[in-house]
Structures are given as C-alpha cells and as structure tokens.
Protein backbone atom coordinates (compact mmCIF):
# COMPACT_ATOMS: atom_id res chain seq x y z
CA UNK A 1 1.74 -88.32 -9.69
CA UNK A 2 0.55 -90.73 -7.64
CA UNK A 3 0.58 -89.98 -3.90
CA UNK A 4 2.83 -93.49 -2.71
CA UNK A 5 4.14 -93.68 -5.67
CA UNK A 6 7.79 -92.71 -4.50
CA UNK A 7 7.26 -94.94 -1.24
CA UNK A 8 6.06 -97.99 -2.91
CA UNK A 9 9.29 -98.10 -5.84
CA UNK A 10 11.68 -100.18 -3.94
CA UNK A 11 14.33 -100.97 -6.83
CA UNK A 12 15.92 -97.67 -8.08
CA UNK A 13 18.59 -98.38 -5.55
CA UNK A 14 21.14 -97.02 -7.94
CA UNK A 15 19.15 -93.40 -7.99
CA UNK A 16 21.41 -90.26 -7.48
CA UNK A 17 19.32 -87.52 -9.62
CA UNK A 18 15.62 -87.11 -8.90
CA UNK A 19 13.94 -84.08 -10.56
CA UNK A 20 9.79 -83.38 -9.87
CA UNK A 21 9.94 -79.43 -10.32
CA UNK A 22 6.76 -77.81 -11.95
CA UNK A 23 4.53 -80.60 -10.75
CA UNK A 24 1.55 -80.29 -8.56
CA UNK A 25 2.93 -82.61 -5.82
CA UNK A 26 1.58 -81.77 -2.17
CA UNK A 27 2.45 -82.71 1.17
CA UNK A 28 1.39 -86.38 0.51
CA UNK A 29 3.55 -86.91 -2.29
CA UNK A 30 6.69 -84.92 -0.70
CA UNK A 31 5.80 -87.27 3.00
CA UNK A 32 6.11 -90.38 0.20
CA UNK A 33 8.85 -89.52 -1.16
CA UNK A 34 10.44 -88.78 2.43
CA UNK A 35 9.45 -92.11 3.47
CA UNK A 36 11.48 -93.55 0.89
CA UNK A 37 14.02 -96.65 2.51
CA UNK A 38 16.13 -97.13 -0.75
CA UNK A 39 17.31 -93.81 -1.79
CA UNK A 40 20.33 -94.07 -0.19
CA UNK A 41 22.57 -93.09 -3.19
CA UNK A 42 20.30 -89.77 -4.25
CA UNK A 43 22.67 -86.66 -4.75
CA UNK A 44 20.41 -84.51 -6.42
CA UNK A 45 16.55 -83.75 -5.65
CA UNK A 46 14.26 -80.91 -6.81
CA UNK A 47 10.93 -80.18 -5.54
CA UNK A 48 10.55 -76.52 -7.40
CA UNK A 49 7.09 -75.22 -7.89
CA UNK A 50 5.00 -77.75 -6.63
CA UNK A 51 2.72 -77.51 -3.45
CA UNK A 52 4.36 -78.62 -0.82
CA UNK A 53 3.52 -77.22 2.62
CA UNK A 54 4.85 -77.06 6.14
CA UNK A 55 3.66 -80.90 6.76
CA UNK A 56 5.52 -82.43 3.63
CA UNK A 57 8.55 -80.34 4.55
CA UNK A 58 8.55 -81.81 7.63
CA UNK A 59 8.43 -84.94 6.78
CA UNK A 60 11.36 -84.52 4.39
CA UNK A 61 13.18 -83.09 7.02
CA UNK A 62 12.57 -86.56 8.84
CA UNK A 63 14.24 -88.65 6.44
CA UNK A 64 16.96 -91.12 7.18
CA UNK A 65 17.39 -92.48 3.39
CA UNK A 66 18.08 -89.03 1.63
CA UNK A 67 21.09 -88.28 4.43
CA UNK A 68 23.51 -88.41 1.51
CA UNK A 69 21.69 -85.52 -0.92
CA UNK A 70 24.14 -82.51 -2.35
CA UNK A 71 21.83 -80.14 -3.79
CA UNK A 72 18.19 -79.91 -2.84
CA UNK A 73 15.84 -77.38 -4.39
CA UNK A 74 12.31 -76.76 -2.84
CA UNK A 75 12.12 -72.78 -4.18
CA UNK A 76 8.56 -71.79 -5.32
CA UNK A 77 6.42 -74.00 -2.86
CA UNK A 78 3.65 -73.13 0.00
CA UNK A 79 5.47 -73.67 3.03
CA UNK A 80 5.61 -70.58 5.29
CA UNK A 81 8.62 -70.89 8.56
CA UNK A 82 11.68 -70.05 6.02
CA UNK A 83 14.08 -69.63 8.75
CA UNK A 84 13.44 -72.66 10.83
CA UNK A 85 13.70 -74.79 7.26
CA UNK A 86 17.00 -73.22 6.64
CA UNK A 87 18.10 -74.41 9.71
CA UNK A 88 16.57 -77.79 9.65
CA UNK A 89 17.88 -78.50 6.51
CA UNK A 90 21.86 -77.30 7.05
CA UNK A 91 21.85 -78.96 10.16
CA UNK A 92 24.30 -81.71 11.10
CA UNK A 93 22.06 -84.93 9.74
CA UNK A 94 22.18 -83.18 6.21
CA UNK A 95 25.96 -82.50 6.61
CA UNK A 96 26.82 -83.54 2.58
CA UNK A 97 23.90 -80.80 1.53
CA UNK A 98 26.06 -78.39 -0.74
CA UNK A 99 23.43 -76.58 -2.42
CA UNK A 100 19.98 -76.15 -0.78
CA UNK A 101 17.44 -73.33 -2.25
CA UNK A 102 14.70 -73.46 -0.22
CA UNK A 103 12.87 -70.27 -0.92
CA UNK A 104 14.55 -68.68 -4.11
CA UNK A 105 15.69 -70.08 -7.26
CA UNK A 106 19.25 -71.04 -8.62
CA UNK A 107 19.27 -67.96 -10.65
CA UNK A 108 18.89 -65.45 -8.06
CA UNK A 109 21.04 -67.80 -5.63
CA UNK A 110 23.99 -67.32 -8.11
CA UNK A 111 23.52 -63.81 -8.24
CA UNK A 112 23.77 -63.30 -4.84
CA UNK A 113 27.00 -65.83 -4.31
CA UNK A 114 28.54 -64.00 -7.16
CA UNK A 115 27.98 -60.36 -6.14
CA UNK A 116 28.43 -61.20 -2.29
CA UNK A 117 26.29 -59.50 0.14
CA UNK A 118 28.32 -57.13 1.32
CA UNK A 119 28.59 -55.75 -2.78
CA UNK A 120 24.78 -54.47 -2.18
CA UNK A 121 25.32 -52.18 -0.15
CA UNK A 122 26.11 -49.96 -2.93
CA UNK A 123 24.35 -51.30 -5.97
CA UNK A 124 22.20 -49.25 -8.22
CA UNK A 125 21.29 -51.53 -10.74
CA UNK A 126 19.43 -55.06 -10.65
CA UNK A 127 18.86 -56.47 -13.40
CA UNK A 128 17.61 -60.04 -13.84
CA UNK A 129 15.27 -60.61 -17.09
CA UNK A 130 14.18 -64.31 -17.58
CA UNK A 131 15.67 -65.79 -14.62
CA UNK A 132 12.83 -67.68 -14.11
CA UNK A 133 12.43 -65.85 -10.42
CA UNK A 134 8.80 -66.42 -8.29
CA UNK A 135 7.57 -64.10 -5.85
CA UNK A 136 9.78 -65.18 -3.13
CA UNK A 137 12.77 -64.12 -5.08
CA UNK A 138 11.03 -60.78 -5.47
CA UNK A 139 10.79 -60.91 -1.58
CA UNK A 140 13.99 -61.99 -1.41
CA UNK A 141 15.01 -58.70 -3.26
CA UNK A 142 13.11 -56.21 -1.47
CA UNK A 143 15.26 -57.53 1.95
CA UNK A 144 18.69 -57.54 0.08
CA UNK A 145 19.06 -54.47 -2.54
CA UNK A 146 19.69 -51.25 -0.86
CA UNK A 147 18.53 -47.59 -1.02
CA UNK A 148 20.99 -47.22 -3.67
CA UNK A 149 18.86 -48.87 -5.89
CA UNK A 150 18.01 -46.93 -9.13
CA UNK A 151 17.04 -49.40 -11.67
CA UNK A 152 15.32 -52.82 -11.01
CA UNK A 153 14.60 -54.55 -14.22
CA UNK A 154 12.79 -58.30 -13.53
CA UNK A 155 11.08 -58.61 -16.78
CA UNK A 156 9.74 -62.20 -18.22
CA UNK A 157 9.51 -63.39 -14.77
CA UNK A 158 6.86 -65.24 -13.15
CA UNK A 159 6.89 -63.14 -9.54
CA UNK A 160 2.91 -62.44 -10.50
CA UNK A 161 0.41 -60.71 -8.02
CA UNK A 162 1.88 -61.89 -5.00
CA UNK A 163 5.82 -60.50 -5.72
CA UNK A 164 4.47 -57.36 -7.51
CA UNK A 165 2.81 -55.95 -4.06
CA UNK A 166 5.73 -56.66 -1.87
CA UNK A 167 8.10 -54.42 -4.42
CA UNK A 168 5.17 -52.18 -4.63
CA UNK A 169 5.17 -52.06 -0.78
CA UNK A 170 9.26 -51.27 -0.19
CA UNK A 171 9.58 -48.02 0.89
CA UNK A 172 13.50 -47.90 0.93
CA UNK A 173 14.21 -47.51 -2.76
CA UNK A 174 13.77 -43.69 -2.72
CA UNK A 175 16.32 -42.77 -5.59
CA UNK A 176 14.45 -45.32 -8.22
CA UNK A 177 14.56 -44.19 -11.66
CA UNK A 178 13.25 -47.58 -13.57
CA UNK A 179 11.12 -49.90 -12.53
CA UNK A 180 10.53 -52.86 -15.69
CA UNK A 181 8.07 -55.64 -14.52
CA UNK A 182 7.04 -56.57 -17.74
CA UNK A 183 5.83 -60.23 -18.48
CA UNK A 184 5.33 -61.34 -15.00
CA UNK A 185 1.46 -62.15 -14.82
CA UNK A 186 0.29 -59.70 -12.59
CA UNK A 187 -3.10 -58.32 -12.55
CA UNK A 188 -4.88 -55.84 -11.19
CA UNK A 189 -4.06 -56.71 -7.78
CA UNK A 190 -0.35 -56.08 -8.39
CA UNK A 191 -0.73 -53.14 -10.34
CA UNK A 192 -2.79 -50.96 -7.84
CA UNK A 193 -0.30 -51.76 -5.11
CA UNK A 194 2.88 -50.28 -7.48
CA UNK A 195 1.23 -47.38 -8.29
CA UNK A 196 0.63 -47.05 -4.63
CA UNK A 197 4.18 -46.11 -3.83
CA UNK A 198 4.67 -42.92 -2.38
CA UNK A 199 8.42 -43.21 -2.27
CA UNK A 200 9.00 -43.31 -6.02
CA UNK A 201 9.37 -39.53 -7.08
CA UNK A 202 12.51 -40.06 -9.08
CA UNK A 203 10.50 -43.01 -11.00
CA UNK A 204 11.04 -41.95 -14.67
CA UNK A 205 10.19 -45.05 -16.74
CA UNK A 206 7.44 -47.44 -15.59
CA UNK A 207 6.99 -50.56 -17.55
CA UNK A 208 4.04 -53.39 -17.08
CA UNK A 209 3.50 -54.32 -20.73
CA UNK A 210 2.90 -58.25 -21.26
CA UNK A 211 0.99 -58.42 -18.04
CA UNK A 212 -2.76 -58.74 -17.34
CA UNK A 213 -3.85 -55.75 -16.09
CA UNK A 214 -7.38 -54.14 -16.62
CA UNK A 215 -9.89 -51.29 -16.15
CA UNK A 216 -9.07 -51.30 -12.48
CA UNK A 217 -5.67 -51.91 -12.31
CA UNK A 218 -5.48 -48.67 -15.18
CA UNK A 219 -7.75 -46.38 -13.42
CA UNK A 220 -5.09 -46.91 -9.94
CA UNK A 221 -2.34 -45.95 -12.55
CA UNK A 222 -4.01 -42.42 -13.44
CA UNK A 223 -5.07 -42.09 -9.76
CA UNK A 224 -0.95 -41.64 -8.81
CA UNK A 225 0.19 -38.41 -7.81
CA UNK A 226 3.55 -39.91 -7.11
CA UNK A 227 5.23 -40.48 -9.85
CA UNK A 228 5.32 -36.85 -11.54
CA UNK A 229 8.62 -37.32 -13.31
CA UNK A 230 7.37 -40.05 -15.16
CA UNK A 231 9.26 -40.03 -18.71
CA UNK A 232 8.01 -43.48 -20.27
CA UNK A 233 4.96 -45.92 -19.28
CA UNK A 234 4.60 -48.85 -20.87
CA UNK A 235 1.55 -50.61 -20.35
CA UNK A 236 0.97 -52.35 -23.99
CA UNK A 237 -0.33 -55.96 -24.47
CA UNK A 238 -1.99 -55.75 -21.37
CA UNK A 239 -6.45 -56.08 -20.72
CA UNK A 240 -7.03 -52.46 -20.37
CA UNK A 241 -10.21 -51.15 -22.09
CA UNK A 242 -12.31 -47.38 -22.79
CA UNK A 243 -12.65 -47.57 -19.07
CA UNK A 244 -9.37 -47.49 -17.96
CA UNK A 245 -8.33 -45.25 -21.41
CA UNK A 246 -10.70 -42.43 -20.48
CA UNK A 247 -9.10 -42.42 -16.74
CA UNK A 248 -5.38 -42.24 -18.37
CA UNK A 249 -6.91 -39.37 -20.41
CA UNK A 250 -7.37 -37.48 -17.62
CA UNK A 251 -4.10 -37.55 -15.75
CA UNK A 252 -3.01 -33.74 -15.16
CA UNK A 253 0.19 -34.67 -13.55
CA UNK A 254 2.37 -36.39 -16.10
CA UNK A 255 3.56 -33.51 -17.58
CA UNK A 256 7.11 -35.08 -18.01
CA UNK A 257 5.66 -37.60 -19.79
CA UNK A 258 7.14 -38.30 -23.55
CA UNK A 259 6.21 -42.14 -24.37
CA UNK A 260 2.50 -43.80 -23.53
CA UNK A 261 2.74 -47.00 -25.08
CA UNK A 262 -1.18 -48.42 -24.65
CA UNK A 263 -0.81 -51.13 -27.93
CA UNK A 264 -2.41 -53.98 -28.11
CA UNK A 265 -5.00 -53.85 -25.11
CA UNK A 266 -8.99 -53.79 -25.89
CA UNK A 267 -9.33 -49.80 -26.42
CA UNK A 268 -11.80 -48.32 -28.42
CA UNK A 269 -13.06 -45.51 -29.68
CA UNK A 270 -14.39 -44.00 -26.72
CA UNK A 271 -10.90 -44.26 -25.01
CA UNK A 272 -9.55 -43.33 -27.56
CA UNK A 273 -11.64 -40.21 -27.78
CA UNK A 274 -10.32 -39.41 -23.69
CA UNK A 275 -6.83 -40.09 -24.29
C-alpha cells in the first residue's frame, strides 16, 4: 500500500468501516492514515498483523478525525509499551471506542469477556484450536490461566517461535497433563525452550505435529528428563531427520510412553535403525 495513500484520499467522507489487517503496513502508512482530515464518520478500523510500531501508534493516538471510531483492532503488530497504549487509547478523546484489541485478537478477547476473569481462577482446561491467536495471545495466556491449569490445547494457531518459548518458560502450570501446540509454526527455537520445562512432571501427552521442527529441536526433546510420565508424543509432519531419530532412540526415561507418532518427517533408515 502506498505510504500517503490514506492521507492523500480526501473523498470517502461517507467511510465508517476500514479494514487493512494482514498487510505489511508500517509506521508510515499507520502516521498516514492518522493524518487523515475526512474520516470523520469511521466506526470501524483494523490494523491486525501488520507492522506497525511505537511511532505509527503514536501517531494514531494523535488523531482528531478518527474521534468517532467503535471498535479498533491493532492485535498482532510490533509495538512494545502495551499498558501505556491501553490507556492512551480508552482515554477520554476516544470516549465512543467500544471495542479496542490492542494486543490480542477478538477470539481470545471473547473468551476472556465470556468466562470473566475472576472464572480462571479455577480453570483446568483451555482450549482454543483455530482461533487464529499470535504470540501475544499466548502471552496473554501465560498471565491469565492459573495453576489449575491441566490441559492447554492451542492447536492450528499461528503463536510460532516467539509464543511457544513464553509457554515453554511459565513455571506456574505445575499440575499440566496436555500440552497440544500442533500447527503453530514453530521451529526449533520453540521446541527446545518447551522441552525445557522443569515444572511439567504430570505432562502426559505432548503434541507438536504440523510444526517445523528439526534435528535440533528433536535432539532437545530426547535430552528432557522432565517429562517422565509422558504417555503420547506427537511430533509427525514435522523436519526431523536420522539425526534427531537416533537421539529419540536413545531416551531411557520414557518408560510410560505408549504412542510415538514420528510420520511424515525426513527419517531414514539409519533412524530408523536407533529408534
């Protein structure tokens, strides 16, 4: 898109609904499209998964044409002070804003206004497949769900590398018995921080299939001590070749283990040979 577009369109006077999310819009475009002087009537505007930073937030924030917006959705983007946005944006010169998502998406939004904070105190079960959540909602959950928590299932996601460390890295969810993070493009990266967890020891089923983990990210998986009661592990359609097969081969402390699902990965015979 180009970068003045949004400033330079003068005649869409009549716009309520304005929707640019999955773009690759930055803080020029998002400063344009502050800028704006006719806008007067937009309701609606949604910024999702684009680039914006701290700068084009800013200058959104600055606007005196989009005083009038109801719901505004910037989830998914590169800005970093969360708080201070909250606050910018619900203050009094955005008093019509009804819905406004900066850092998580509707889905997970809903699911918290439905459930009601108070309601996780005591939850054991999460379980939001195909939401559509990023890595902030992941984030978001490792803050909100309690030490109750016994099954999270987030599969066919898109919380990749960067939401797959921060669960990897919560230390609260002690009693955890499932753990599904399947089809959620995370890589190695992701996958050596989850097996990581010390904290786990219930963990019974483990599953990372559809992802795009390889050698390395397999060999961390047979390095865990952790996860002894480990039932299931489900790392099918995933990169992992003879490397990371003859390190699974030698794992002496699954001995709970009852399901290895490996399919469709780039094993061959000498990984099979280990396993």
């Amino acid at each position: 898109m180009n970068a003045f577009l949004c400033k330079k369109i003068t005649a869409w006077t009549n716009l309520e609904e304005l929707r640019l999310h999955y773009n690759k819009i930055g803080d020029i475009g998002a400063t344009a499209i502050g800028q704006n002087t006719t806008w007067s009537n937009l309701e609606t505007l949604t910024l999702a998964s684009n680039q914006i930073g701290d700068e084009g937030i800013a200058a959104l924030r600055k606007s005196t044409t989009l005083i009038n917006l109801e719901t505004l959705h910037l989830y998914d983007n590169k800005f970093t002070d969360q708080a201070n946005i909250a606050n910018a944006f619900t203050g009094e010169s955005w008093k019509n804003l009804k819905t406004f998502v900066p850092w998580i998406t509707p889905a997970l939004q809903d699911e918290i206004n439905v459930m009601g904070a108070s309601k996780y105190q005591v939850i054991t079960q999460m379980c939001l497949n195909s939401k559509g959540l990023t890595a902030n909602d992941a984030i978001i959950l490792c803050i909100l769900l309690p030490t109750t928590l016994e099954i999270l299932v987030l599969s066919n996601n898109n919380i990749g590398d960067r939401g797959a460390t921060h669960i990897g890295q919560d230390n609260s969810w002690r009693k955890l018995q499932k753990l599904d993070l399947s089809a959620n493009q995370i890589s190695d990266q992701g996958a050596e921080v989850i097996v990581q967890n010390e904290t786990w020891d219930y963990l019974q089923e483990l599953n990372l299939s559809h992802n795009q983990i390889g050698n390395k990210g397999g060999i961390a998986i047979e390095r865990n001590f952790t996860f002894r009661n480990l039932i299931k592990l489900n790392l099918s359609w995933n990169k992992l070749g003879d490397e990371a097969a003859t390190a699974l081969g030698k794992n002496t402390s699954w001995d709970n283990l009852e399901e290895l699902a490996l399919d469709n990965n780039e094993i061959g015979d000498q990984g099979a040979t280990h396993i």
